[in-house]
Protein backbone atom coordinates (compact mmCIF):
# COMPACT_ATOMS: atom_id res chain seq x y z
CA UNK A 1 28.76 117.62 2.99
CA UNK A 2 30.01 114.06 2.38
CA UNK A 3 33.47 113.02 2.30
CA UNK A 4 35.35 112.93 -0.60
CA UNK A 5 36.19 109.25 -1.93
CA UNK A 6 39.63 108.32 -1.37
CA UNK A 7 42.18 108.68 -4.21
CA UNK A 8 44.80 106.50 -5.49
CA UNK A 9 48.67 107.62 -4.80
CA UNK A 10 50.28 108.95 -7.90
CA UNK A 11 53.39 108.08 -7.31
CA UNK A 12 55.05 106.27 -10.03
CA UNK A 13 55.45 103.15 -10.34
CA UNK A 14 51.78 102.70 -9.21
CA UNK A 15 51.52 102.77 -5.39
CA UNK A 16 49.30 100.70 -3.25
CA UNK A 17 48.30 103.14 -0.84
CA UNK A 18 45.68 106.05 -1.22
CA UNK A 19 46.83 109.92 -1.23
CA UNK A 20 46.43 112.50 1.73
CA UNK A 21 43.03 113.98 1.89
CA UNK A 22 43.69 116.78 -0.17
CA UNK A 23 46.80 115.88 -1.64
CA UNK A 24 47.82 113.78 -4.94
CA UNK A 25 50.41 111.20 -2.88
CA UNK A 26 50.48 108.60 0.27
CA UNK A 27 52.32 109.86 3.20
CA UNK A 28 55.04 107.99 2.55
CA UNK A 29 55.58 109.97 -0.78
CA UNK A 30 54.70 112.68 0.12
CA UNK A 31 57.57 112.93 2.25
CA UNK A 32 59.73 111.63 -0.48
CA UNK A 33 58.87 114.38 -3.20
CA UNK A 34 59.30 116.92 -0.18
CA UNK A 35 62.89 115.77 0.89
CA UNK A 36 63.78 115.70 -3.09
CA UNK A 37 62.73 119.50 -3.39
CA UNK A 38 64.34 120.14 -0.11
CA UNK A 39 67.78 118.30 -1.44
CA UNK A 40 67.42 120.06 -5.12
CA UNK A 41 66.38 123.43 -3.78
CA UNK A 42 69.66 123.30 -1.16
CA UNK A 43 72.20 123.05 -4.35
CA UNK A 44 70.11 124.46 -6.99
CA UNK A 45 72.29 127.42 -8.44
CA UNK A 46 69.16 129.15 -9.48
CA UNK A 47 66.97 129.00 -6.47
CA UNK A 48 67.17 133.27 -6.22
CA UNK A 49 65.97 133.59 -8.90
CA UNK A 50 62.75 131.51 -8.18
CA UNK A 51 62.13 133.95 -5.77
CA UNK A 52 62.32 137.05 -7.53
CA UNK A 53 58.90 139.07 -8.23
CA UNK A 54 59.67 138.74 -12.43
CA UNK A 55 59.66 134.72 -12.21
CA UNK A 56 57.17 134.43 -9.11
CA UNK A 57 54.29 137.26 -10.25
CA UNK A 58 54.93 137.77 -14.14
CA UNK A 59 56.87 135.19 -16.25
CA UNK A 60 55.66 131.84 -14.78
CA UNK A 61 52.12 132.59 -14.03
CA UNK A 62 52.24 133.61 -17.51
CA UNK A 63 53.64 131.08 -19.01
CA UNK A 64 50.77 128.79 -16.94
CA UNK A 65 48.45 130.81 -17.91
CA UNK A 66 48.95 131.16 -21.62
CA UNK A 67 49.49 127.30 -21.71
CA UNK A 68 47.07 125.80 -19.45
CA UNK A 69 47.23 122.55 -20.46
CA UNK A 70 50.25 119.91 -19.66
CA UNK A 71 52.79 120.39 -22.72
CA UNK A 72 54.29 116.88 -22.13
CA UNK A 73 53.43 114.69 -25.16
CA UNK A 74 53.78 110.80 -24.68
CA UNK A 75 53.12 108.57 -28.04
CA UNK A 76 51.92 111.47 -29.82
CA UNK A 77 49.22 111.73 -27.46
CA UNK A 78 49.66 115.94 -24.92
CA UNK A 79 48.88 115.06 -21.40
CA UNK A 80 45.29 116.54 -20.66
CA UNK A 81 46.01 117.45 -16.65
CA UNK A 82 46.07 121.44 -15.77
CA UNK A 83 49.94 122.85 -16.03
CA UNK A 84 51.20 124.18 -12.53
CA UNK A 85 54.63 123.96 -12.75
CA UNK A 86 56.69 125.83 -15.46
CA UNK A 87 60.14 123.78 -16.23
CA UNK A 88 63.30 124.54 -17.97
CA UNK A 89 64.05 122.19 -20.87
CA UNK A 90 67.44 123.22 -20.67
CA UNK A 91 68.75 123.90 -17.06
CA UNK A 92 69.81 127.25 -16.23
CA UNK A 93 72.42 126.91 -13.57
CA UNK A 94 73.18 130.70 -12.56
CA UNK A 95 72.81 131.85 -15.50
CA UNK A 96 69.94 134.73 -15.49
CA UNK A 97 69.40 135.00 -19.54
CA UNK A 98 68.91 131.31 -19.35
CA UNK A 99 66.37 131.30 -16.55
CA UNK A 100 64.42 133.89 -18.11
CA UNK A 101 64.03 133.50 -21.77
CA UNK A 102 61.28 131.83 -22.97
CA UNK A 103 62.65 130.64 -26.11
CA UNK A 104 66.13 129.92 -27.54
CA UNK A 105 67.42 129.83 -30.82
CA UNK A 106 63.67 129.32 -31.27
CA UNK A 107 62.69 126.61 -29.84
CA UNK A 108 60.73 126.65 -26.44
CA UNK A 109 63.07 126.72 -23.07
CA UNK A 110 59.89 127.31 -20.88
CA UNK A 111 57.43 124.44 -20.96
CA UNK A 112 54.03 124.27 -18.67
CA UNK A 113 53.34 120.75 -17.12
CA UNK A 114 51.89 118.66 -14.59
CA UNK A 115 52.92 118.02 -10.99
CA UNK A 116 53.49 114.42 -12.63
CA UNK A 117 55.38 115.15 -15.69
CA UNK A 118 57.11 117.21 -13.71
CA UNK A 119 58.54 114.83 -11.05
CA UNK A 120 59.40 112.38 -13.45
CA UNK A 121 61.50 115.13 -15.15
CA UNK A 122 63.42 116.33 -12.41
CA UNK A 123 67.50 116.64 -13.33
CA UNK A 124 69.10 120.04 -12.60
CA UNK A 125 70.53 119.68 -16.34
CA UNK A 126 66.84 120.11 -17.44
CA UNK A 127 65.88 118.16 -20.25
CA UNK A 128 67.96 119.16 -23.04
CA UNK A 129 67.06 115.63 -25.45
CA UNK A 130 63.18 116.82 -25.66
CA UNK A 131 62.22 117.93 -29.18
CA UNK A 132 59.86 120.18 -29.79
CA UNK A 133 56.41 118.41 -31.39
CA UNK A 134 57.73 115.17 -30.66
CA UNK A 135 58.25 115.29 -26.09
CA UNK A 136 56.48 118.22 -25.76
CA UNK A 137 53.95 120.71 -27.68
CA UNK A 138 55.33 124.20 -28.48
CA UNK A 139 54.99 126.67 -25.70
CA UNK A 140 52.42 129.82 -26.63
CA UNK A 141 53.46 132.65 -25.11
CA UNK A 142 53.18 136.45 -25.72
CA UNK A 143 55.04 138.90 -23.50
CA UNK A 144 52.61 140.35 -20.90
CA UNK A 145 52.50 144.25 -20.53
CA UNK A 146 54.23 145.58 -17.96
């Protein structure tokens, strides 16, 4: 089988260098977004709750899978990469209800994106300034049996 042609870093601003085999950043990034999760995930309030089976097996797979396309809207135009990360517009702290609801007052707390939009996002205060239909596309979600 031939190699694969190498791939451009996506870090952002636009990096010179070309990613990992396998991976979507440089090594130099790559070790940048890992000590960033490693930092954030140290302090993060609401990292047991990440773990438990309701988030890990049933609520964010479902919210991926229900919305498989990246919710993050920039000029109008929805990002067309998969979704594999599901993010808190507004951040939850410790607060379980918070984590866990989908929607509030409405409008969508849970939103599917990209490892990109993602990382650009990241702020333990979420991202409470997004408006529905104008940063993002409303989540779809209905509650899976249990």
């Amino acid at each position: 089988m031939p190699n694969a042609l190498p791939r451009a870093c996506e870090h952002r601003p636009a990096c010179p260098n070309y990613a990992l085999p396998g991976k979507t950043r440089c090594a130099e990034h790559l070790d940048d977004l890992r000590q960033r999760d490693s930092d954030r995930k140290s302090v993060d309030p609401s990292k047991h709750f990440r773990a438990m089976r309701a988030w890990r097996d049933r609520l964010s797979p479902s919210v991926i899978h229900q919305n498989p396309i990246c919710q993050r809207l920039r000029a109008g135009e929805q990002c067309r990469r998969p979704s594999s990360v599901v993010h808190h517009r507004i951040g939850p702290g410790g607060d379980s209800r918070m984590f866990f609801s989908v929607f509030i007052d409405g409008v969508s707390q849970l939103i599917a994106l990209c490892d990109i939009c993602h990382d650009e996002e990241r702020d333990p205060k979420g991202t409470p300034d997004w408006q529905e239909g104008v940063d993002y596309v409303r989540t779809e979600f209905l509650a899976p049996n249990i």
